[in-house]
N, C-alpha and C. Protein backbone atom coordinates (compact mmCIF):
# COMPACT_ATOMS: atom_id res chain seq x y z
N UNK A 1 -11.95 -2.35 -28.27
CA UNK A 1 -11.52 -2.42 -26.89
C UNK A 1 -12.51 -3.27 -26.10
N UNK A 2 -12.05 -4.08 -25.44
CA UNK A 2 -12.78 -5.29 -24.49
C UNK A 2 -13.15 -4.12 -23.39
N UNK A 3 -14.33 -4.55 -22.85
CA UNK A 3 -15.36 -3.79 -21.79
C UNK A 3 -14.49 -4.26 -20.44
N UNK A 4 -13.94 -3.72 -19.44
CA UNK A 4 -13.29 -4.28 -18.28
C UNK A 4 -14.80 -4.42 -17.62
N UNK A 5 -14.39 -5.80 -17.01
CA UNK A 5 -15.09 -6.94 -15.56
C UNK A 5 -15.12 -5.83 -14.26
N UNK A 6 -15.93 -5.47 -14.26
CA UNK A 6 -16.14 -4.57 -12.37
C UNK A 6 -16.75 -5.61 -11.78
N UNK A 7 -17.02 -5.17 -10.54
CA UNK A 7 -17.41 -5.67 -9.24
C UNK A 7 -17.69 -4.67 -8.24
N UNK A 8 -19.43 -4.80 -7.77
CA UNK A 8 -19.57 -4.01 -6.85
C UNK A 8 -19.01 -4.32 -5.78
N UNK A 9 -19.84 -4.01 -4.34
CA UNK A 9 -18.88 -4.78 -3.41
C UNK A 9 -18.23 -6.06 -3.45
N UNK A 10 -17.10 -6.53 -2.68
CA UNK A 10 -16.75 -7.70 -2.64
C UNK A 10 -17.80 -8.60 -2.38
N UNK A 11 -17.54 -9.74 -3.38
CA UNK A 11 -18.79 -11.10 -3.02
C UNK A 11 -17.81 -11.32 -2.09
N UNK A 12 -19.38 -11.91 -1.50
CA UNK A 12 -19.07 -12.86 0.09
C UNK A 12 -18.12 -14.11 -0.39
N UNK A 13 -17.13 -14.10 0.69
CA UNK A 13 -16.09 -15.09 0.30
C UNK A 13 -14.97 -14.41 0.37
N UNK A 14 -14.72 -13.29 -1.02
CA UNK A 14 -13.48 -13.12 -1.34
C UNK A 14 -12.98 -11.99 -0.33
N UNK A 15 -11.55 -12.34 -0.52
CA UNK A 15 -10.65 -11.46 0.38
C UNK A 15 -10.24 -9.98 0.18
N UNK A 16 -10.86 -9.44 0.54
CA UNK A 16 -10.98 -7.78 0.92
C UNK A 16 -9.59 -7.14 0.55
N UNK A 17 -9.85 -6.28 -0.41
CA UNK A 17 -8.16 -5.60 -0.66
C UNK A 17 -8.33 -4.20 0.21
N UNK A 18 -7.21 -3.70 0.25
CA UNK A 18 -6.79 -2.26 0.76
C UNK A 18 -6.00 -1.80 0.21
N UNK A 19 -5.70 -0.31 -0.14
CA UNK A 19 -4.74 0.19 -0.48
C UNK A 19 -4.19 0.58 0.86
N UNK A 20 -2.75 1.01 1.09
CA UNK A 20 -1.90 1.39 1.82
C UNK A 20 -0.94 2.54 1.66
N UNK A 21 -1.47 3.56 2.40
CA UNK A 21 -0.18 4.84 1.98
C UNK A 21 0.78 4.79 2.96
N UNK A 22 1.85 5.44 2.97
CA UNK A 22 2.77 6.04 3.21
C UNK A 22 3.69 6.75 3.00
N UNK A 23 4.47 7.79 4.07
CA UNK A 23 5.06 8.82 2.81
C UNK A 23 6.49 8.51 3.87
N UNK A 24 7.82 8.65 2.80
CA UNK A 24 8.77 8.80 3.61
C UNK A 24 9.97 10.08 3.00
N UNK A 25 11.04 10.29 3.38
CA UNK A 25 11.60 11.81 3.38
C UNK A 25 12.73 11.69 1.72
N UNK A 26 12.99 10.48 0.88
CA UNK A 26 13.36 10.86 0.26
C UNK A 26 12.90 9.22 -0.98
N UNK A 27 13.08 9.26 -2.00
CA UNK A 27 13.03 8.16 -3.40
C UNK A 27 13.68 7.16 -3.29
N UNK A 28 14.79 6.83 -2.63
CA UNK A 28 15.52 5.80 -2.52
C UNK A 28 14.69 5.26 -1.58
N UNK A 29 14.12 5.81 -0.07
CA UNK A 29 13.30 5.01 1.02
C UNK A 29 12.39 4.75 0.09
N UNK A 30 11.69 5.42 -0.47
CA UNK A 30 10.66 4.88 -1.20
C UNK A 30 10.09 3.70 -1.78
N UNK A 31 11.37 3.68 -2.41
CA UNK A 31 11.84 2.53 -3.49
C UNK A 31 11.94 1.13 -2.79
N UNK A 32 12.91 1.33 -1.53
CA UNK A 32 13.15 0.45 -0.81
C UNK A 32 11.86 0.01 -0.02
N UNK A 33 11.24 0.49 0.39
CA UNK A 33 9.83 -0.24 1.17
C UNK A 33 9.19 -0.78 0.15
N UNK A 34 8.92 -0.13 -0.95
CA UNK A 34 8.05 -0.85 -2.01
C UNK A 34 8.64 -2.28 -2.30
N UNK A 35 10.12 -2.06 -2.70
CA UNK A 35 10.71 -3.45 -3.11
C UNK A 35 10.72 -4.57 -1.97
N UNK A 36 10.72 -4.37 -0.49
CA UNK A 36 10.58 -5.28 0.35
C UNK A 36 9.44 -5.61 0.26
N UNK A 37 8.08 -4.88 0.42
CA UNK A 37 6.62 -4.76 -0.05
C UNK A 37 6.33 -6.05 -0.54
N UNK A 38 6.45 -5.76 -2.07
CA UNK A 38 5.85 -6.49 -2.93
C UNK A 38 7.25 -7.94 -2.99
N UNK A 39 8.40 -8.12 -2.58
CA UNK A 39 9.90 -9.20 -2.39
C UNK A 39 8.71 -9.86 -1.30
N UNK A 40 8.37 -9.60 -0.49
CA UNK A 40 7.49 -10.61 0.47
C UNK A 40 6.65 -11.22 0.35
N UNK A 41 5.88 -10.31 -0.70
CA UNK A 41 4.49 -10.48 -1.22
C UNK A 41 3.41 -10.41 -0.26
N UNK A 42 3.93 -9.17 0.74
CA UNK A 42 2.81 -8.10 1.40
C UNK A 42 2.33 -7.39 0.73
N UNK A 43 2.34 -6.73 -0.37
CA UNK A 43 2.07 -6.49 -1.41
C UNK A 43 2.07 -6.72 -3.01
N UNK A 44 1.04 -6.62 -3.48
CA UNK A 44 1.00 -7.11 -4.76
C UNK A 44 2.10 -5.98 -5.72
N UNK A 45 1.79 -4.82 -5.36
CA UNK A 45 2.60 -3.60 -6.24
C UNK A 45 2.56 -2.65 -5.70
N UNK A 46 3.27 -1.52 -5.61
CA UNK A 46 3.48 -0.23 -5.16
C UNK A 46 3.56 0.80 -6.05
N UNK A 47 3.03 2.17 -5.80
CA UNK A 47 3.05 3.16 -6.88
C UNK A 47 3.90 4.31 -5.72
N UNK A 48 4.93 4.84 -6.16
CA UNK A 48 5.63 5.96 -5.61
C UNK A 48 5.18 6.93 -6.78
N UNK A 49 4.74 8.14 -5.96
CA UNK A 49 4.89 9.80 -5.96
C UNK A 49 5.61 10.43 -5.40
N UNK A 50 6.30 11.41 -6.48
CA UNK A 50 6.88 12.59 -5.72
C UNK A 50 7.94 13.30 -6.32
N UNK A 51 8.35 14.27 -5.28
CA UNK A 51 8.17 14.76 -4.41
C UNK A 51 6.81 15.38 -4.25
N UNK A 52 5.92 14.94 -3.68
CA UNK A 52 5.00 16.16 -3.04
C UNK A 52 5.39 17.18 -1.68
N UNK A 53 4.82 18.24 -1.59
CA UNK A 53 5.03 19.27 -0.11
C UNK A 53 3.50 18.89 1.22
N UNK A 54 4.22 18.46 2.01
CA UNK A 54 3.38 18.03 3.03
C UNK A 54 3.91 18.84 4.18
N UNK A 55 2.38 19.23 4.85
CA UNK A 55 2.82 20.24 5.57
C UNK A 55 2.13 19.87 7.29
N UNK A 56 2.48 19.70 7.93
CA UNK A 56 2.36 19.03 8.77
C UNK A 56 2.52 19.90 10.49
N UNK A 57 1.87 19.18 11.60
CA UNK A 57 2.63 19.84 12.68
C UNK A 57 3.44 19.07 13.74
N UNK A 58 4.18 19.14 14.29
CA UNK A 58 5.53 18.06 14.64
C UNK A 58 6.42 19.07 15.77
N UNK A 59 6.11 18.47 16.96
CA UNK A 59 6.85 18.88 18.62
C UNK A 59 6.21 20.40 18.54
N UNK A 60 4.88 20.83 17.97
CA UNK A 60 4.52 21.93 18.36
C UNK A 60 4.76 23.05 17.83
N UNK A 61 5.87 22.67 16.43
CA UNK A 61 5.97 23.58 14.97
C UNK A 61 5.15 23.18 13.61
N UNK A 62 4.71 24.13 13.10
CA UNK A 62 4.27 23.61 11.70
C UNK A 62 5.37 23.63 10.54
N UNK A 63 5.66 22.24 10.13
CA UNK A 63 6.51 21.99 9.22
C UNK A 63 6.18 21.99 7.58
N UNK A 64 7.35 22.24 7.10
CA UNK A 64 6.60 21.56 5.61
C UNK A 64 7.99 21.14 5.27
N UNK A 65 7.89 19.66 4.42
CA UNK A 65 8.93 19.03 3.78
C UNK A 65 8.33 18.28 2.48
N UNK A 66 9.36 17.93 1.96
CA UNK A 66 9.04 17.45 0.51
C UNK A 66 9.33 15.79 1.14
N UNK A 67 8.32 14.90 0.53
CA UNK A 67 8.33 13.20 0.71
C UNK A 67 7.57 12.76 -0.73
N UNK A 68 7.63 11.18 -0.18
CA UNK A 68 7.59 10.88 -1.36
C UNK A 68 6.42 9.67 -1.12
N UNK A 69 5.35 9.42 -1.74
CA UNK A 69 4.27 8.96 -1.16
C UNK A 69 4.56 7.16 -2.17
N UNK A 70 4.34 6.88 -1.02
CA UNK A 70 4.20 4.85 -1.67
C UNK A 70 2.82 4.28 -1.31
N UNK A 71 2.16 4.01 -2.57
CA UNK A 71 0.59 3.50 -2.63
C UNK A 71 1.19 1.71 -2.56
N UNK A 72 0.22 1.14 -1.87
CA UNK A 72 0.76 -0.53 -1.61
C UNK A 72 -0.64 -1.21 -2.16
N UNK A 73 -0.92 -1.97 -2.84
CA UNK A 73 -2.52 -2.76 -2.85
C UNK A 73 -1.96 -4.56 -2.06
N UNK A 74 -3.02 -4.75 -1.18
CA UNK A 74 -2.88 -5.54 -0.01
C UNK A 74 -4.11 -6.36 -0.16
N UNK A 75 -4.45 -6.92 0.67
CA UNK A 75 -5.90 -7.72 1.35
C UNK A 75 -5.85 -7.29 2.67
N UNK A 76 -6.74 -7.19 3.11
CA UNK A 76 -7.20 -6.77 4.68
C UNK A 76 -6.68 -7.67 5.90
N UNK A 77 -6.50 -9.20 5.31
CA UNK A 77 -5.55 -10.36 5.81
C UNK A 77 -4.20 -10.01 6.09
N UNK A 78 -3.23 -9.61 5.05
CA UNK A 78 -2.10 -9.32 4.88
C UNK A 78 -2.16 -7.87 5.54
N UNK A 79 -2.54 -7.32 5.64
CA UNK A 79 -2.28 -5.88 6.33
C UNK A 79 -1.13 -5.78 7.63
N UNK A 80 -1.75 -6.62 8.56
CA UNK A 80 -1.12 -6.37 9.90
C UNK A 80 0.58 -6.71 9.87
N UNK A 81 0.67 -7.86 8.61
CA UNK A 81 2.22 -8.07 8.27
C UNK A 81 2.67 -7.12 7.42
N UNK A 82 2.24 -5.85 6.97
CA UNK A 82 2.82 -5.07 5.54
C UNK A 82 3.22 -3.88 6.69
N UNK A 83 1.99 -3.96 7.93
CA UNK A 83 2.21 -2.53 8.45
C UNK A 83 3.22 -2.83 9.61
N UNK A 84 3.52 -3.98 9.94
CA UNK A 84 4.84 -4.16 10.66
C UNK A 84 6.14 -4.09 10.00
N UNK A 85 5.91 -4.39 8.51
CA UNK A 85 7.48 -4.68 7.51
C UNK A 85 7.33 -2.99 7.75
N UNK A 86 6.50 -2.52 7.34
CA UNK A 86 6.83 -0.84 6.82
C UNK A 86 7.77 -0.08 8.43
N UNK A 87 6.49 -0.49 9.06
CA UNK A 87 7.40 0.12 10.38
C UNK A 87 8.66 -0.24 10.84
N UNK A 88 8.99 -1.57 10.53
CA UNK A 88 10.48 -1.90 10.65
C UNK A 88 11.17 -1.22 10.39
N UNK A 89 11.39 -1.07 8.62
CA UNK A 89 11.92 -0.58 7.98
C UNK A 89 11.61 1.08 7.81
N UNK A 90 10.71 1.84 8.15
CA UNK A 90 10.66 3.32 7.94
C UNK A 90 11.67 4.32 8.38
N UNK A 91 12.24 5.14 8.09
CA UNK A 91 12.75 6.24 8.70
C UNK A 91 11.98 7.39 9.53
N UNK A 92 10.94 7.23 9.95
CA UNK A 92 10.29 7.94 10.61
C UNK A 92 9.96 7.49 11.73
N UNK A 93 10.02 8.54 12.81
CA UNK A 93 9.42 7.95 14.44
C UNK A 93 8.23 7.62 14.38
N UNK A 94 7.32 8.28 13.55
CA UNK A 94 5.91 8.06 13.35
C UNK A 94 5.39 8.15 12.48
N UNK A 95 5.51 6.80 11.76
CA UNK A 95 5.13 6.97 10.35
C UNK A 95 3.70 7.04 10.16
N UNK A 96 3.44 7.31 8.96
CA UNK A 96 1.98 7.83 8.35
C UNK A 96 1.72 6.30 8.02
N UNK A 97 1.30 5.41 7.96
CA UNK A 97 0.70 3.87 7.24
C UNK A 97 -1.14 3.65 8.13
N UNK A 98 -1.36 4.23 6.64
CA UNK A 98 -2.61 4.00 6.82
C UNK A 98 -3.72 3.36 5.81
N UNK A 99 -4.42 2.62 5.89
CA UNK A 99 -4.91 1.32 4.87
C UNK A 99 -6.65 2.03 4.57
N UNK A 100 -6.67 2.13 3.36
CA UNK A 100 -8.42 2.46 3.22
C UNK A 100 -8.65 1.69 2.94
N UNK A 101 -10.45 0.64 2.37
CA UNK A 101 -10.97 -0.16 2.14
C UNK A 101 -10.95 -0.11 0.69
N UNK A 102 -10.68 -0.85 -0.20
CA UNK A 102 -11.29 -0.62 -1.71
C UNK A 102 -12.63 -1.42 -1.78
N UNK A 103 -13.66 -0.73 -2.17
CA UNK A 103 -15.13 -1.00 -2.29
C UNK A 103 -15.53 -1.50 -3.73
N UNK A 104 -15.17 -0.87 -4.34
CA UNK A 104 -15.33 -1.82 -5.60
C UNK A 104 -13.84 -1.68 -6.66
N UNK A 105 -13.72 -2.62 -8.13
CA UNK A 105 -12.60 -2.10 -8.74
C UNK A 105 -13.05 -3.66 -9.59
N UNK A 106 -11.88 -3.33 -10.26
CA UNK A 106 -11.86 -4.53 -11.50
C UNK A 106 -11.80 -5.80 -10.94
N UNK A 107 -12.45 -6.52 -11.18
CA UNK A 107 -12.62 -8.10 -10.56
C UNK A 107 -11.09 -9.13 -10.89
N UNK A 108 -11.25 -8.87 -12.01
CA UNK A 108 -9.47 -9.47 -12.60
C UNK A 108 -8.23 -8.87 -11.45
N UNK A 109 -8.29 -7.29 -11.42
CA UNK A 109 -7.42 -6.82 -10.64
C UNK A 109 -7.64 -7.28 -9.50
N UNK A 110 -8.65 -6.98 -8.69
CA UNK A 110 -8.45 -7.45 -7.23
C UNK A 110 -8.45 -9.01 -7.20
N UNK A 111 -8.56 -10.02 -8.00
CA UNK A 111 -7.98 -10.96 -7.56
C UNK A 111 -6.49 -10.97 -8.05
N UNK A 112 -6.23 -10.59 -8.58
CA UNK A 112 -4.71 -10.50 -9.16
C UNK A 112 -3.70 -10.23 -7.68
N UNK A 113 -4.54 -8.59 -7.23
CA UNK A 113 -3.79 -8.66 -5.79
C UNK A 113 -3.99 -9.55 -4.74
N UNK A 114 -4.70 -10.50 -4.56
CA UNK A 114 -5.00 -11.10 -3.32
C UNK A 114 -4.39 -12.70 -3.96
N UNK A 115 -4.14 -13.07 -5.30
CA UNK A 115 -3.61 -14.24 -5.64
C UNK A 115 -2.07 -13.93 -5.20
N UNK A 116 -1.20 -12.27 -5.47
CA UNK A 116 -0.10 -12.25 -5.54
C UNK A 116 0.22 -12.02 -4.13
N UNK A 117 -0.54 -11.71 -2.78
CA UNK A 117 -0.48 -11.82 -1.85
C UNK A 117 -0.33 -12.61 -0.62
N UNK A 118 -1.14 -14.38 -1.69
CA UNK A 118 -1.73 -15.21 -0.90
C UNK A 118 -0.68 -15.69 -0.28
N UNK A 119 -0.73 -16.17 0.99
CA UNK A 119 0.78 -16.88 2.02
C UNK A 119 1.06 -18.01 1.33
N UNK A 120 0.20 -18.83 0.58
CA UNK A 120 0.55 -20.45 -0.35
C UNK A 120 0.44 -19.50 -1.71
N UNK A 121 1.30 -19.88 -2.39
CA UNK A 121 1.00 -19.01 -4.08
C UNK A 121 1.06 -20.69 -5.10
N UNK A 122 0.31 -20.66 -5.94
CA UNK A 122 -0.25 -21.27 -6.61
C UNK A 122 0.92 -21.72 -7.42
N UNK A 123 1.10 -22.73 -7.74
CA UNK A 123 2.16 -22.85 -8.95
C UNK A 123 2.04 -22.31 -10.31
């Protein structure tokens, strides 16, 4: 087995990835944000979970419903266009889209996402 390429922080230069969650109320939405997602190439790929039980509080009741969680890998560039497609398209008044930093990860991979992201794509 070949040793995988890490990378501590991002070298100076390269373009900063993020992951991106969101959860929406059933697998088909799911499906569908991911496939616009990554059809734009606001995202490189999406990972759906679920059903998980999320329990939440909403107009002053505590709820719990079953959703379905969509992981997005991005660049920090592309963000502000992934978190407008999502909100377009969400079924929720207030959706959950929220972006963490990835700090380190496989060097191959994170350029993989930020090549499949880039606004000019390479021939």
């Amino acid at each position: 087995m070949t040793p995988v390429e890490r990378t501590a922080p991002e070298p100076a230069g390269a373009e900063a990835v993020v992951t991106v969650l969101t959860t929406v109320d059933s697998a088909e939405a799911a499906n569908a944000l991911a496939r616009v997602a990554v059809d734009a190439r606001l995202a490189a790929c999406a990972q759906i979970s679920g059903p998980v039980t999320s329990v939440y509080r909403w107009r002053g009741a505590v709820e719990t419903a079953g959703e379905w969680q969509v992981l997005l890998k991005t660049t920090a560039g592309r963000y502000p266009a992934l978190e407008a497609a999502l909100a377009a398209d969400h079924p929720y008044d207030t959706p959950e889209i929220i972006a963490t930093p990835v700090t380190a990860g496989s060097a191959g991979y994170l350029a993989w996402v930020a090549a499949e992201v880039a606004e000019e794509v390479a021939p």
